[in-house]
Protein backbone atom coordinates (compact mmCIF):
# COMPACT_ATOMS: atom_id res chain seq x y z
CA UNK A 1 18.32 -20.36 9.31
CA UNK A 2 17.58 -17.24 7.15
CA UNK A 3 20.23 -15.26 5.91
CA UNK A 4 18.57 -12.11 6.66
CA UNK A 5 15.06 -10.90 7.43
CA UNK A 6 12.11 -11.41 5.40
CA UNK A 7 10.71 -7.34 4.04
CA UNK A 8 7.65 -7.75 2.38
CA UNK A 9 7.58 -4.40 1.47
CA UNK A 10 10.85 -4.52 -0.70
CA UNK A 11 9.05 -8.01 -2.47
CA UNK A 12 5.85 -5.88 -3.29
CA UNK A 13 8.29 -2.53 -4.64
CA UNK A 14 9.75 -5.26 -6.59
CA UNK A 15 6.81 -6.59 -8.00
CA UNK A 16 5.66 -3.25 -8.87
CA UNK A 17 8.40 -2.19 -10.78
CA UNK A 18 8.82 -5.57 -12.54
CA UNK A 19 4.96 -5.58 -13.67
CA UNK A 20 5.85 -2.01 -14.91
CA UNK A 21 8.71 -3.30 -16.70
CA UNK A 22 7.02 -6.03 -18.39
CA UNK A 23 4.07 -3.77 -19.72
CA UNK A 24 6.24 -1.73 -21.48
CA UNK A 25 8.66 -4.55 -23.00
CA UNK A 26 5.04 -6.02 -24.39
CA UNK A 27 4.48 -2.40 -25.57
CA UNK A 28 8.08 -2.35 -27.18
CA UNK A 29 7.60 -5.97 -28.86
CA UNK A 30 4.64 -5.07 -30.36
CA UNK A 31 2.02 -7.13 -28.26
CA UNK A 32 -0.19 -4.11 -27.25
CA UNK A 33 -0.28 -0.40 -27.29
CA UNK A 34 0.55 1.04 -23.41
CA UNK A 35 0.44 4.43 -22.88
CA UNK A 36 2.97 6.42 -22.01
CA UNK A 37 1.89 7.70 -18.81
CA UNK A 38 0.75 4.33 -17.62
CA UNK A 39 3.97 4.30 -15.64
CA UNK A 40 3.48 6.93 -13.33
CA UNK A 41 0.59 5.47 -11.67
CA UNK A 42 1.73 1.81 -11.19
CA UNK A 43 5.39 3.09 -10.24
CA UNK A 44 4.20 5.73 -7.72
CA UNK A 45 0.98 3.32 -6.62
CA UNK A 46 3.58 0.56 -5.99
CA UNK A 47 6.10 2.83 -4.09
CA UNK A 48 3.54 3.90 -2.03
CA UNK A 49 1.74 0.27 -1.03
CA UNK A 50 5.33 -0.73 -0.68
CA UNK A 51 5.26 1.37 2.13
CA UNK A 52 2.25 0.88 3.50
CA UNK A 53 3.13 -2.56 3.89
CA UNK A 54 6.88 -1.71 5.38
CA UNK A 55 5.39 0.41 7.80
CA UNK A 56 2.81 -2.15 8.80
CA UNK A 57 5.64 -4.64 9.02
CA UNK A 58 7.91 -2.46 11.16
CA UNK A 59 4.66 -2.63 13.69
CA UNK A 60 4.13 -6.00 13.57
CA UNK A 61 8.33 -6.57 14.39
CA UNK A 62 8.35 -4.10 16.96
CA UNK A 63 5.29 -5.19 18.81
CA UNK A 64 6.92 -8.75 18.49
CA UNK A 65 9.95 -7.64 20.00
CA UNK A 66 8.61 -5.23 23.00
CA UNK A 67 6.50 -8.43 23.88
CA UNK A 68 9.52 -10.74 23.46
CA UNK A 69 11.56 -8.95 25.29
CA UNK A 70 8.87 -8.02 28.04
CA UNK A 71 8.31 -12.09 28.85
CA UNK A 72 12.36 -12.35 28.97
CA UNK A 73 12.12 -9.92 31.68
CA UNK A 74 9.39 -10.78 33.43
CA UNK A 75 10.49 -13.86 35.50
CA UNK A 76 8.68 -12.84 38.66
CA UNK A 77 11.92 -13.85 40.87
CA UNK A 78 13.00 -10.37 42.98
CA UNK A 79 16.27 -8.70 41.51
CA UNK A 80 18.20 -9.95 44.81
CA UNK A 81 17.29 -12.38 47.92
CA UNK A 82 20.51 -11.66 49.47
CA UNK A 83 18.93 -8.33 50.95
CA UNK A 84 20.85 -6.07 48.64
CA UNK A 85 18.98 -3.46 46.82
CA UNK A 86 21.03 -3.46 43.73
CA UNK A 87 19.15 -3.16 40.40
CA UNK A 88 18.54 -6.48 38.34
């Protein structure tokens, strides 16, 4: 059992941020020459395809759980067949 849920959008933030970071430490150690403004496109396109991919995963766990919750209820049998009209 999982400790908590899986958020792929938090993995690929992550993964943004740490390719980010590791540019510019090869920059610092003298490996290659990044630029300096490098980082605002792969931090801000990384933020954003984070949450492209959070908001298609909110979708995908919401549809799962309208259709989990709409077989639960589903079970075909009337809410009473004692005659009473009370509400399931």
């Amino acid at each position: 059992m999982l400790r908590h849920d899986f958020r792929p959008g938090r993995l690929v933030a992550g993964l943004a941020l740490i390719a980010t970071a590791v540019l510019f430490a090869g920059d610092a150690a003298g490996r290659w020459h990044t630029p300096p403004y490098a980082a605002v496109p792969l931090v801000c396109g990384g933020l954003g395809l984070a949450g492209l991919v959070s908001w298609i995963d909110y979708g995908v766990r919401k549809r799962r759980r309208l259709a989990r919750n709409a077989s639960a209820d589903s079970s075909g049998v009337p809410a009473s067949t004692s005659g009473s009209q009370a509400i399931k």
